[in-house]
C-alpha atoms as a PDB file:
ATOM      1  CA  UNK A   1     112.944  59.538  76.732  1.00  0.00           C
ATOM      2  CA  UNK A   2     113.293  63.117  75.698  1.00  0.00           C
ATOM      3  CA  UNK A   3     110.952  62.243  72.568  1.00  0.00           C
ATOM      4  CA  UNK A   4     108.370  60.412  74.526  1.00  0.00           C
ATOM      5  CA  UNK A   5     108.204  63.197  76.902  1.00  0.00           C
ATOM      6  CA  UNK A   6     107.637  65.787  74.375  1.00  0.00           C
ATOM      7  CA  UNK A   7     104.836  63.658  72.667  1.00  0.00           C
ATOM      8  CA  UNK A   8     103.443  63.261  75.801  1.00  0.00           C
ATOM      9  CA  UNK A   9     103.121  66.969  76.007  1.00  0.00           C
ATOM     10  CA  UNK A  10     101.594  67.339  73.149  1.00  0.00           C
ATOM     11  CA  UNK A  11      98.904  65.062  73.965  1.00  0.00           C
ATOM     12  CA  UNK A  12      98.007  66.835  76.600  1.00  0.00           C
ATOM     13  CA  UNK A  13      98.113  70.126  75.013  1.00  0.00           C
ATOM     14  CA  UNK A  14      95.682  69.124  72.516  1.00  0.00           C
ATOM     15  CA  UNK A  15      93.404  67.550  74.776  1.00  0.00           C
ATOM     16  CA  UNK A  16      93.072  70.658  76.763  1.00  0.00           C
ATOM     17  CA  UNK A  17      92.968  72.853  73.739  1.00  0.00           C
ATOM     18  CA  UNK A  18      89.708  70.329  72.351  1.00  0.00           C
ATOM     19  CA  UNK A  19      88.366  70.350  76.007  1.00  0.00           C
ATOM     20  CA  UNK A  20      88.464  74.558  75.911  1.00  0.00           C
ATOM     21  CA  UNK A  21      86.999  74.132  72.574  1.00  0.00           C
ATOM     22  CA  UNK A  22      83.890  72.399  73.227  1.00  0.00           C
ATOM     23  CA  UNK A  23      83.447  74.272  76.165  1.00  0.00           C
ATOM     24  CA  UNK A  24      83.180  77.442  74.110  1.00  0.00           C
ATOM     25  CA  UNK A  25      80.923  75.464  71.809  1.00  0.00           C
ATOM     26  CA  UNK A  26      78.724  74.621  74.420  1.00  0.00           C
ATOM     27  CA  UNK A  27      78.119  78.066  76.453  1.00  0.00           C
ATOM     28  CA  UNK A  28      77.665  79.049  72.456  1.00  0.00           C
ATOM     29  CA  UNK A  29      74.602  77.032  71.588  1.00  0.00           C
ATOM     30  CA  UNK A  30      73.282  77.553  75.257  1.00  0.00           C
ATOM     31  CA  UNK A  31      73.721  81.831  74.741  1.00  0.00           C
ATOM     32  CA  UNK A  32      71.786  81.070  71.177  1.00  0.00           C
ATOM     33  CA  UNK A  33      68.694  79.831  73.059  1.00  0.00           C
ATOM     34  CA  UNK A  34      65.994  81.074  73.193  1.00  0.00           C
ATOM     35  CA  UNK A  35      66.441  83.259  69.659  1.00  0.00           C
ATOM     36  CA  UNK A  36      67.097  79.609  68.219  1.00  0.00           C
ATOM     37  CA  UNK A  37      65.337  76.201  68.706  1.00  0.00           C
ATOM     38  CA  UNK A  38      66.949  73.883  71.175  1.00  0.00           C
ATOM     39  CA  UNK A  39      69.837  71.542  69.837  1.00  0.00           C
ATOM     40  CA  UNK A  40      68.263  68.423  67.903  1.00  0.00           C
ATOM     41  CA  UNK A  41      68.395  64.974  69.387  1.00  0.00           C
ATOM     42  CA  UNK A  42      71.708  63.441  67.661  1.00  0.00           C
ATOM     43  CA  UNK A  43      69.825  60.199  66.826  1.00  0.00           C
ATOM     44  CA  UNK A  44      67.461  61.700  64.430  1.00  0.00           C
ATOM     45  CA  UNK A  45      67.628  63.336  60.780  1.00  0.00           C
ATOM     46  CA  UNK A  46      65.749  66.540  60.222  1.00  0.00           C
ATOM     47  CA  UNK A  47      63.448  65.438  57.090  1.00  0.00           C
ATOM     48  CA  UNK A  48      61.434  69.382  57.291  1.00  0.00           C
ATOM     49  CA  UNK A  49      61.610  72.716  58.500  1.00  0.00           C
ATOM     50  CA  UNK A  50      58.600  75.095  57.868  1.00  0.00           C
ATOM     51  CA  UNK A  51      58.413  78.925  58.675  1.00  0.00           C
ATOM     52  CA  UNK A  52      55.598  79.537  61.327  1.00  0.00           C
ATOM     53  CA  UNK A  53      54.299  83.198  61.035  1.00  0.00           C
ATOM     54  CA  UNK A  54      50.803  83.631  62.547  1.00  0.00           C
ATOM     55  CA  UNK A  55      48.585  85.509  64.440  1.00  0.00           C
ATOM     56  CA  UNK A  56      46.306  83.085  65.757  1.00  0.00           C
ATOM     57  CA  UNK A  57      48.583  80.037  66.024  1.00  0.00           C
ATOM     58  CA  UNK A  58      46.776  77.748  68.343  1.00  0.00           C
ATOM     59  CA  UNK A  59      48.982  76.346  71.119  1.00  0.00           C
ATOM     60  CA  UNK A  60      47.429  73.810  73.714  1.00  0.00           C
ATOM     61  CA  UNK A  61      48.132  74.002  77.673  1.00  0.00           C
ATOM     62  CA  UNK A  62      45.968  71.053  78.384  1.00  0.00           C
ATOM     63  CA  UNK A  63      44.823  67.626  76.361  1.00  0.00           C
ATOM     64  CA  UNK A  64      42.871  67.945  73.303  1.00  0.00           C
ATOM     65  CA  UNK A  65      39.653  66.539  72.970  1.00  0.00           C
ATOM     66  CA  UNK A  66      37.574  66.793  70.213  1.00  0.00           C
ATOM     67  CA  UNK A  67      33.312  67.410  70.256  1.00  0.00           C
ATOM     68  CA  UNK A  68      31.487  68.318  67.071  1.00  0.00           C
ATOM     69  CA  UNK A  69      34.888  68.215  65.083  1.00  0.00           C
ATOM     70  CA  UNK A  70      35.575  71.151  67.189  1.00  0.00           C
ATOM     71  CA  UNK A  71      38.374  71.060  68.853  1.00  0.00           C
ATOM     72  CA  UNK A  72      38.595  71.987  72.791  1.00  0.00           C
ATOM     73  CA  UNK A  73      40.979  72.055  75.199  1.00  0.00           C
ATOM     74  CA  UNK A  74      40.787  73.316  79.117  1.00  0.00           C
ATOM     75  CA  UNK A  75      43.774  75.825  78.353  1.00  0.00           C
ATOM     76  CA  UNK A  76      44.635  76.935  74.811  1.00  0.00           C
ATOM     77  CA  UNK A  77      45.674  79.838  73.078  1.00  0.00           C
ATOM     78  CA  UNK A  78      45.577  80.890  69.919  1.00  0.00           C
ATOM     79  CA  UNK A  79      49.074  83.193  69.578  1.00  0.00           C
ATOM     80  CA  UNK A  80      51.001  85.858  67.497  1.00  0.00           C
ATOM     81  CA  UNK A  81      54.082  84.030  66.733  1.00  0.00           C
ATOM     82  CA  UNK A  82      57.343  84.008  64.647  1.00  0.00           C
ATOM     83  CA  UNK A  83      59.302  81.099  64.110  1.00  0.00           C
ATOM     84  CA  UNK A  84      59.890  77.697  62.865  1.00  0.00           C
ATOM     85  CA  UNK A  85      58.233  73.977  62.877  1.00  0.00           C
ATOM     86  CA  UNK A  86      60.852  71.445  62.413  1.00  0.00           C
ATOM     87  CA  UNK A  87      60.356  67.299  61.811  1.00  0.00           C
ATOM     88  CA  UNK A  88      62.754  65.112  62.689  1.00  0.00           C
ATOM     89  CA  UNK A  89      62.639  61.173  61.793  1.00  0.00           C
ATOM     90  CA  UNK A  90      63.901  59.381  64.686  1.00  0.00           C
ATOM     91  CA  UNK A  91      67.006  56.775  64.074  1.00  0.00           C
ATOM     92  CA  UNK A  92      65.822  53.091  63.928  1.00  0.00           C
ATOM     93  CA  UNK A  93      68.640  52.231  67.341  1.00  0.00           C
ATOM     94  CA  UNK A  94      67.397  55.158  68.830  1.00  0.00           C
ATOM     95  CA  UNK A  95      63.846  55.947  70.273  1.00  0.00           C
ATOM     96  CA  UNK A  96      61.294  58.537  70.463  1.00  0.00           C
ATOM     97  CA  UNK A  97      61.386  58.568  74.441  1.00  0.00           C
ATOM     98  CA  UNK A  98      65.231  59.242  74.380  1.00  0.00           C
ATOM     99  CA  UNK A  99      63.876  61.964  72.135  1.00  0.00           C
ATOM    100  CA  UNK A 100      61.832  63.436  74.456  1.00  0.00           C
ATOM    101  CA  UNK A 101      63.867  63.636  77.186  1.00  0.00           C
ATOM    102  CA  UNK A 102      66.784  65.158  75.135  1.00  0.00           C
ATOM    103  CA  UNK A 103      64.242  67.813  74.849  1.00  0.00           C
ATOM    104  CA  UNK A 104      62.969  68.224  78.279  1.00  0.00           C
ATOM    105  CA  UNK A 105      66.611  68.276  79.820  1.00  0.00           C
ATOM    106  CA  UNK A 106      67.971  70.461  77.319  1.00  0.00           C
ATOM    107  CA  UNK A 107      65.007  73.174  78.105  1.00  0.00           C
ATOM    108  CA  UNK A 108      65.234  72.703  81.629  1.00  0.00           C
ATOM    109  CA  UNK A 109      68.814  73.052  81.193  1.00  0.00           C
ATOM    110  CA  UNK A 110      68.440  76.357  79.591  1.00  0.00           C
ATOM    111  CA  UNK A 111      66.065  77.689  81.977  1.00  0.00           C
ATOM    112  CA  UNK A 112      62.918  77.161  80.875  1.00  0.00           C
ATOM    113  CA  UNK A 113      59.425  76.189  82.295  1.00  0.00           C
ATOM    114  CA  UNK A 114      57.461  73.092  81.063  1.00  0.00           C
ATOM    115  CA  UNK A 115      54.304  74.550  81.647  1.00  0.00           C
ATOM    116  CA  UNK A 116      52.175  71.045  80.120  1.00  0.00           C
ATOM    117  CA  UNK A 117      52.809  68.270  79.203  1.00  0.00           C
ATOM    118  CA  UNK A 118      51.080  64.622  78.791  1.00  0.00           C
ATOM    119  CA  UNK A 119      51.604  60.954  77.619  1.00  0.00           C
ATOM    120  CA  UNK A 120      50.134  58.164  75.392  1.00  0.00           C
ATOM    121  CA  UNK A 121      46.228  58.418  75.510  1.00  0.00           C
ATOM    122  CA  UNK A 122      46.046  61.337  78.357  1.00  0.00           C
ATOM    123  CA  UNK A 123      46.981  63.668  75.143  1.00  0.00           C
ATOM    124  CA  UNK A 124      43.928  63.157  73.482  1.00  0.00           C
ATOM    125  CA  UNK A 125      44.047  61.396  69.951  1.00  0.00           C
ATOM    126  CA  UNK A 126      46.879  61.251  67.450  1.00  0.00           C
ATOM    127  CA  UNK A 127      44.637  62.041  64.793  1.00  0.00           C
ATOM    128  CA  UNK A 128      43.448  65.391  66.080  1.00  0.00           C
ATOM    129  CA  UNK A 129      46.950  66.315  67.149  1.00  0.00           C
ATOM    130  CA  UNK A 130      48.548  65.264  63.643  1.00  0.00           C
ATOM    131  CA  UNK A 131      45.780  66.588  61.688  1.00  0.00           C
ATOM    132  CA  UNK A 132      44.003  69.523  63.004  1.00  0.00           C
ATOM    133  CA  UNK A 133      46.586  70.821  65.478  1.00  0.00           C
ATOM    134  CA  UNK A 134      49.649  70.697  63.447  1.00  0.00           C
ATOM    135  CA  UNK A 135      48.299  70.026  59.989  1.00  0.00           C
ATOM    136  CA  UNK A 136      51.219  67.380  59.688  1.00  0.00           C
ATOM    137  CA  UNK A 137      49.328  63.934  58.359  1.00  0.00           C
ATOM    138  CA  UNK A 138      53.100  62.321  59.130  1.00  0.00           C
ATOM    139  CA  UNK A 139      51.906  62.521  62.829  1.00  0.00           C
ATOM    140  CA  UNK A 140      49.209  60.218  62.735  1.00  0.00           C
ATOM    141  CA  UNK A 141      50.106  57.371  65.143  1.00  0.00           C
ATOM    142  CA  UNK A 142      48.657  55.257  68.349  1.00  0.00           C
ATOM    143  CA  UNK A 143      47.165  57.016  70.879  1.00  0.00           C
ATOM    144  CA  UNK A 144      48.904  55.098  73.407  1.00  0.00           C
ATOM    145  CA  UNK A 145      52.685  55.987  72.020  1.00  0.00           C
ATOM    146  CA  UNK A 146      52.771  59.525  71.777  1.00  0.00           C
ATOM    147  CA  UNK A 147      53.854  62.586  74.048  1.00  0.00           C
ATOM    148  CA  UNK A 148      53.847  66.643  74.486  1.00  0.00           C
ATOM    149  CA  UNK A 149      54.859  69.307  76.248  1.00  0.00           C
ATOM    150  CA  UNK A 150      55.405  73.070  75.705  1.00  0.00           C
ATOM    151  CA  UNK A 151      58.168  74.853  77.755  1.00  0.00           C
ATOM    152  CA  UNK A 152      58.434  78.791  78.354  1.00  0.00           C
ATOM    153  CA  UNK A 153      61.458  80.609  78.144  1.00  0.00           C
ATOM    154  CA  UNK A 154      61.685  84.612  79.269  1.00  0.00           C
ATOM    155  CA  UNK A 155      64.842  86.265  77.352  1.00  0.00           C
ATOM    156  CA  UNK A 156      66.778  89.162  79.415  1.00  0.00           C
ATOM    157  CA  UNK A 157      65.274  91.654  76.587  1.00  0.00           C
ATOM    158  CA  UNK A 158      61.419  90.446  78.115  1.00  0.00           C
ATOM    159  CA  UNK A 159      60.652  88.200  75.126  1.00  0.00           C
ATOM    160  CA  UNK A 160      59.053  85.613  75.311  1.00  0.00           C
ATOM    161  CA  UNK A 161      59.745  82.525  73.816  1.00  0.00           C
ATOM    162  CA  UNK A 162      57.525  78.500  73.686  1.00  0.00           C
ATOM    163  CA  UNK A 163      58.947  75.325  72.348  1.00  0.00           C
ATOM    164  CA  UNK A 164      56.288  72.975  71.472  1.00  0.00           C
ATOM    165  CA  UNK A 165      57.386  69.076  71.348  1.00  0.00           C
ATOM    166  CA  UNK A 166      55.487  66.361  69.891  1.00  0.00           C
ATOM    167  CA  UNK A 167      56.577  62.811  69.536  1.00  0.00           C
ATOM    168  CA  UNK A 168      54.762  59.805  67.991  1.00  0.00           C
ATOM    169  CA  UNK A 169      54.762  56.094  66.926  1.00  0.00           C
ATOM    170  CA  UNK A 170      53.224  55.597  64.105  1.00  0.00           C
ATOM    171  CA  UNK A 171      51.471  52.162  62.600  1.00  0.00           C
ATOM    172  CA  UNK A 172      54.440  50.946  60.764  1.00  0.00           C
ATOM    173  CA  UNK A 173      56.572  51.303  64.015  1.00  0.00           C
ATOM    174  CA  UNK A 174      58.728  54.686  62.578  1.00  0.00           C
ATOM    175  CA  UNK A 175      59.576  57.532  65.061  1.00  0.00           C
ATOM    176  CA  UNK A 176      58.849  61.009  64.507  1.00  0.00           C
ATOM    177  CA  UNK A 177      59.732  64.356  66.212  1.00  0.00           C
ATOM    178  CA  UNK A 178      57.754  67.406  65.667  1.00  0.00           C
ATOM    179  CA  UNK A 179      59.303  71.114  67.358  1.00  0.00           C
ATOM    180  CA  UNK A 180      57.600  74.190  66.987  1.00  0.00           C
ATOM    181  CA  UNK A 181      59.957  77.006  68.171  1.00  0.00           C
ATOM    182  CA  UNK A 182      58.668  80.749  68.042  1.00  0.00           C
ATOM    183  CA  UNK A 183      58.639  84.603  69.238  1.00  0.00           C
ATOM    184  CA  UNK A 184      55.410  85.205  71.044  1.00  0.00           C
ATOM    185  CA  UNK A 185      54.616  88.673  70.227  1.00  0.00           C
ATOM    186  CA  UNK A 186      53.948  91.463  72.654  1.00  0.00           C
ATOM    187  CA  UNK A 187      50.467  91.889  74.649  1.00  0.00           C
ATOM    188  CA  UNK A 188      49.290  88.393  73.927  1.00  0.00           C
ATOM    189  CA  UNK A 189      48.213  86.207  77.161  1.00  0.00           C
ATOM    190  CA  UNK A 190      50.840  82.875  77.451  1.00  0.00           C
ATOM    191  CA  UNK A 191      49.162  80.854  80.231  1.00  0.00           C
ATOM    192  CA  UNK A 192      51.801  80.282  82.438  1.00  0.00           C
ATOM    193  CA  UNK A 193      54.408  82.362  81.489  1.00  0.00           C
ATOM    194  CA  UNK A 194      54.736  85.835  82.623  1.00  0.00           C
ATOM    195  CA  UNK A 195      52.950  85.215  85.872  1.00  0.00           C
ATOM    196  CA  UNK A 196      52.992  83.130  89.142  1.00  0.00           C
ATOM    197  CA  UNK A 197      53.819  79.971  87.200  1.00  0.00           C
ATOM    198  CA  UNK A 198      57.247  82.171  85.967  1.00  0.00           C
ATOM    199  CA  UNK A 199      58.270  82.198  89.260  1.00  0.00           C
ATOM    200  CA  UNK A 200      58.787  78.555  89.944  1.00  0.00           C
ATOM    201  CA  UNK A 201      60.928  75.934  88.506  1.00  0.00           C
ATOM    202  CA  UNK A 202      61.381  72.322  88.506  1.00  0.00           C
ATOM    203  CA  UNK A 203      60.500  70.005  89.464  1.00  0.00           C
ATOM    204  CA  UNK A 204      63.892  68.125  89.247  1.00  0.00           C
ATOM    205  CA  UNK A 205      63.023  64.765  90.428  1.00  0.00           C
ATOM    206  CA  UNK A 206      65.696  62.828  92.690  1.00  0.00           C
ATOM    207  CA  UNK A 207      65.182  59.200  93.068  1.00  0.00           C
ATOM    208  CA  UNK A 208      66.312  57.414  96.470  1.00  0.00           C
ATOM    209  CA  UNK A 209      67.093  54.012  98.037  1.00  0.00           C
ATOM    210  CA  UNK A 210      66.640  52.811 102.067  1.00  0.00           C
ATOM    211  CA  UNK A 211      69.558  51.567 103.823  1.00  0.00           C
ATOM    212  CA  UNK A 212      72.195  52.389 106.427  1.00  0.00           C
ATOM    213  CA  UNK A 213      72.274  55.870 105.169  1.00  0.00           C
ATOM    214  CA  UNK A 214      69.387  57.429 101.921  1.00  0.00           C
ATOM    215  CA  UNK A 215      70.911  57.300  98.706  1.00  0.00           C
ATOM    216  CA  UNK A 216      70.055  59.575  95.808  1.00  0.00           C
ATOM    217  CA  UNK A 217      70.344  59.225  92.206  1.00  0.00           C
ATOM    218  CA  UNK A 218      71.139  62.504  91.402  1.00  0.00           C
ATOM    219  CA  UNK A 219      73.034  63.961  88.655  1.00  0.00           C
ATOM    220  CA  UNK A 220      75.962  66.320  88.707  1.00  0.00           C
ATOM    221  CA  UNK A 221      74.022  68.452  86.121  1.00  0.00           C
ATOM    222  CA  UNK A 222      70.951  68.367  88.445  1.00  0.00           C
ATOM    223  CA  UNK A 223      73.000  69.840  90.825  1.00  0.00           C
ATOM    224  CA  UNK A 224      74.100  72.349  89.077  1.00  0.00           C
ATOM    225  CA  UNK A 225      70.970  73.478  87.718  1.00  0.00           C
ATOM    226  CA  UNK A 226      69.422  73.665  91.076  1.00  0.00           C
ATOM    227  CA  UNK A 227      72.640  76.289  92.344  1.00  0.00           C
ATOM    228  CA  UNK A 228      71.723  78.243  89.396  1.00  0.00           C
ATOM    229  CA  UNK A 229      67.854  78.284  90.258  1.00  0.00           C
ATOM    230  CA  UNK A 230      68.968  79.025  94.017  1.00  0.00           C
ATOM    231  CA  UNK A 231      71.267  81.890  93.106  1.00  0.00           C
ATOM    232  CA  UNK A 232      67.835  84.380  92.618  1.00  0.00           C
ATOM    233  CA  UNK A 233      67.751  86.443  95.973  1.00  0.00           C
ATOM    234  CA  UNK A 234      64.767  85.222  98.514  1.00  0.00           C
ATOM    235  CA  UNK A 235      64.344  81.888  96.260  1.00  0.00           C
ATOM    236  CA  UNK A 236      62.645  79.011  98.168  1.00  0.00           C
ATOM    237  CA  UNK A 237      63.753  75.472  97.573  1.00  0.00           C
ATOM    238  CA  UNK A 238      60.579  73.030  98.040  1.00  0.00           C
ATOM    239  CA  UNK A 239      61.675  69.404  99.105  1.00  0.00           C
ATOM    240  CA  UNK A 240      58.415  67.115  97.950  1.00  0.00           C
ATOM    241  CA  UNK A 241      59.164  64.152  99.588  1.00  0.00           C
ATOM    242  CA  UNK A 242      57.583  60.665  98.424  1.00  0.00           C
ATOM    243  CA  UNK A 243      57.699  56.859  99.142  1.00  0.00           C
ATOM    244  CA  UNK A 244      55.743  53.976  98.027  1.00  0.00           C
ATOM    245  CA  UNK A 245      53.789  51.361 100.869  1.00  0.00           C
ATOM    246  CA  UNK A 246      56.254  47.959 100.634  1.00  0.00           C
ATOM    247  CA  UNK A 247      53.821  45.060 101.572  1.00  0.00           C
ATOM    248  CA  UNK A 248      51.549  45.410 104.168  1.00  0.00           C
ATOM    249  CA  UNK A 249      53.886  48.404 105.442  1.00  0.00           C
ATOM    250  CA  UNK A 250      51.781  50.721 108.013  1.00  0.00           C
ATOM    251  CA  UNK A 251      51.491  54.495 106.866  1.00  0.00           C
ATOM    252  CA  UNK A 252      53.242  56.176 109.563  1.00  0.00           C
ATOM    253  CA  UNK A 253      56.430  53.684 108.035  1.00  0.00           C
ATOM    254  CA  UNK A 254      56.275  54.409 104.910  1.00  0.00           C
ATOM    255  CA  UNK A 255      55.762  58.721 105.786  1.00  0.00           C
ATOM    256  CA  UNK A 256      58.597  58.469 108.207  1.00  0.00           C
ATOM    257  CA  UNK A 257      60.752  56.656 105.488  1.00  0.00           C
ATOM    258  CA  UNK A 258      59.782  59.712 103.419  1.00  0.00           C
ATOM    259  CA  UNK A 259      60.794  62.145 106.132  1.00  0.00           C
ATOM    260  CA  UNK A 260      63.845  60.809 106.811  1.00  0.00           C
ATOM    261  CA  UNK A 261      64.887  60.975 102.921  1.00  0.00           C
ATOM    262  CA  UNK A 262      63.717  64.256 102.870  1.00  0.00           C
ATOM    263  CA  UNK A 263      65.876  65.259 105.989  1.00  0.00           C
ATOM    264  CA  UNK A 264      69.104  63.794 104.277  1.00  0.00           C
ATOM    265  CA  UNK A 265      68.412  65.482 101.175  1.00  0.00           C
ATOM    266  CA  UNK A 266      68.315  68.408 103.185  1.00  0.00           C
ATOM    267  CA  UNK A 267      71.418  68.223 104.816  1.00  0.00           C
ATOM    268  CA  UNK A 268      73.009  67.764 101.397  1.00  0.00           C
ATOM    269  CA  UNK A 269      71.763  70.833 100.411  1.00  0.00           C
ATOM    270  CA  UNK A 270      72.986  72.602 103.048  1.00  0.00           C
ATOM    271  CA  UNK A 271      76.719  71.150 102.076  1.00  0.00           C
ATOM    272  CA  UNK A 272      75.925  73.139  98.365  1.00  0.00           C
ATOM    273  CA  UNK A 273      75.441  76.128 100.345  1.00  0.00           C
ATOM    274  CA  UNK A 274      71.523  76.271  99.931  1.00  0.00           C
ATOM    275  CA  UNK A 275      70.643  77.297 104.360  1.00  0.00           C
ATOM    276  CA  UNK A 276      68.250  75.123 105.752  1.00  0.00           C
ATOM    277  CA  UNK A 277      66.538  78.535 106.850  1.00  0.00           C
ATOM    278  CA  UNK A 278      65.617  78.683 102.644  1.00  0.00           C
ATOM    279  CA  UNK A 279      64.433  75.133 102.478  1.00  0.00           C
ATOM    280  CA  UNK A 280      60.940  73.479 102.842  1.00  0.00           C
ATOM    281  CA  UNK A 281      60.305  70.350 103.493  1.00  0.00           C
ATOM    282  CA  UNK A 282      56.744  68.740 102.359  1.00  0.00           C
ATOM    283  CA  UNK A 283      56.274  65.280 103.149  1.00  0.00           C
ATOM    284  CA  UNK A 284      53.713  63.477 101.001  1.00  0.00           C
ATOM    285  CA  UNK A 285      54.916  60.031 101.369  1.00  0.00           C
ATOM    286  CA  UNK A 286      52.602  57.255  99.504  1.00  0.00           C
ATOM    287  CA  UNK A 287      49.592  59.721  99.676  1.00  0.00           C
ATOM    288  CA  UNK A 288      49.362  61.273  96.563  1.00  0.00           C
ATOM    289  CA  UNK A 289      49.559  59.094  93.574  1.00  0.00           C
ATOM    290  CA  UNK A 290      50.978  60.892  90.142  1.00  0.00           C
ATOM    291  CA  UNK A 291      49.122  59.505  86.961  1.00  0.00           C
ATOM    292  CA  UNK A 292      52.674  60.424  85.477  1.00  0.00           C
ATOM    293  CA  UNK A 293      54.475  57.408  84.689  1.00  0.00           C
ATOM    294  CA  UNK A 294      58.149  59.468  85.143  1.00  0.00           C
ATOM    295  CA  UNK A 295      57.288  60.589  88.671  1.00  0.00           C
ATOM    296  CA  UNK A 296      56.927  57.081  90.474  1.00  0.00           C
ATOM    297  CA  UNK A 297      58.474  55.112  93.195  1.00  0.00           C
ATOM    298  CA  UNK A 298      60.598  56.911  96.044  1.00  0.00           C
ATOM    299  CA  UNK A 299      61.436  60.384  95.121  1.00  0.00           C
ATOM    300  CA  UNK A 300      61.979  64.187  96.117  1.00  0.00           C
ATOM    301  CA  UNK A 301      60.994  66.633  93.626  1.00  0.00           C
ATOM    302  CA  UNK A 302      62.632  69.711  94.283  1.00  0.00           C
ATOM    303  CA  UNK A 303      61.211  73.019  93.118  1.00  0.00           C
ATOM    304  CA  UNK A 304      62.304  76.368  93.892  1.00  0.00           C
ATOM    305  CA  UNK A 305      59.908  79.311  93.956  1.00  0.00           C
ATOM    306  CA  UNK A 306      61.561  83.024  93.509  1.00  0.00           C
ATOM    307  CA  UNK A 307      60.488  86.326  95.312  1.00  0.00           C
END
């Protein structure tokens, strides 16, 4: 008895010494960002990683086309930067859209702004992005599989940091990752960061069911993220409030549906401590249609806009 106790102990003693130790680990690698790139998606093997000093590195806020093989985009930059371009092969059981959204949650996560991003053929062509954007032939994939996005990070020294993500199919079905991670240096214009766009973040996107009571789909980190973004004194938290028309559903239904999820939500909030009298509630209902394939169905999308 005595012995089985004293293992039993010792179980637990290690279990809470491993738990305190990954803990650490984890505030670690989230301190280290932005100075270094965002952790790697665990289903992937880095195959490159190539120093990126420039000062005109062109970074794209908007999808590429390409006229005259000239390249033109509604909102680009070209940028003083220091940093690094890493590729990553993706894991044959794993897939490039798990990819992604490691990436997006783990900047979002860390505080920082997506301020673009696109999918499949809305990015422009592979070929332009592979070969005359990142000068990385391994790129070249379909149109239709393929995504971006750039995030903007503000450090507490002022600098300012971008993470560029690229993912891609390519012809013989492989999975690719491309991150560009970099200082941008002082004076230079970011569009987006360092201005209005700075002040707002999200959207997290809840997803909700009808029934006897609205039930959300939202996770405990999303939670906790949104306390964080809250904390900032005279913060606003935007409730967007959609539903999709169910048959031959009348508007007003499907807008009150929306309302009524948006009121619940809400009240939740409230519970977290967030006062109704910082809340706004939008309610857009089946109105607007996103061409963005993540933000479907019945949702809020909660944003919160600082002083």
């Amino acid at each position: 008895m005595l012995n089985d106790r004293c293992a039993k102990n010792f179980v637990i003693g290690v279990a809470l010494t491993l738990g305190a130790m990954l803990a650490v680990a984890s505030k670690q690698a989230l301190a280290a960002f932005p100075e270094t790139a965002p952790e790697p998606f665990s289903l992937s093997v880095l195959e490159e990683t190539r120093p990126l000093e420039s000062g005109g590195h062109l970074v794209l806020f908007s999808p590429v086309r390409e006229i005259n093989s000239e390249i033109r985009s509604d909102v680009m930059a070209r940028l003083p930067v220091s940093g690094n371009s890493l590729l990553y092969r993706i894991n044959t059981d794993a897939s490039r859209v798990g990819a992604l959204n490691h990436y997006r949650q783990a900047l979002l996560d860390s505080g920082a702004n997506i301020l673009f991003e696109c999918t499949g053929v809305r990015c422009g062509r592979s070929n332009v992005w592979a070969n005359q954007i990142f000068d990385k032939s391994m790129l070249l994939g379909r149109d239709a599989a393929q995504d971006y996005l750039v995030a903007g990070t503000v450090s507490e020294d002022g600098q300012r940091w971008l993470t560029l993500v690229y993912t891609v199919t390519r012809g013989n079905l492989s999975e690719y990752v491309w991150v560009e991670h970099f200082e941008v240096g002082s004076g230079a214009v970011v569009p987006g960061l360092g201005s209005l766009e700075s002040r707002i973040r999200g959207p997290l996107t809840v997803a909700w069911q009808d029934g006897f009571i609205v039930r959300f789909d939202w996770q405990s980190r999303d939670r906790s993220m949104l306390r964080d973004w809250a904390d900032a004194d005279g913060s606003t938290v935007m409730l967007i409030t959609y539903s999709e028309l169910e048959g031959s559903e009348p508007l007003e239904d499907a807008m009150a549906r929306a309302r009524t999820a948006g009121e619940s939500m809400s009240d939740l909030l409230v519970q977290t401590g967030i006062a109704k009298e910082r809340q706004q509630l939008v309610v857009v209902g089946p109105s607007i249609v996103q061409s963005d394939p993540k933000r479907k169905g019945n949702r809020v999308e909660i944003v919160v806009v600082s002083r």
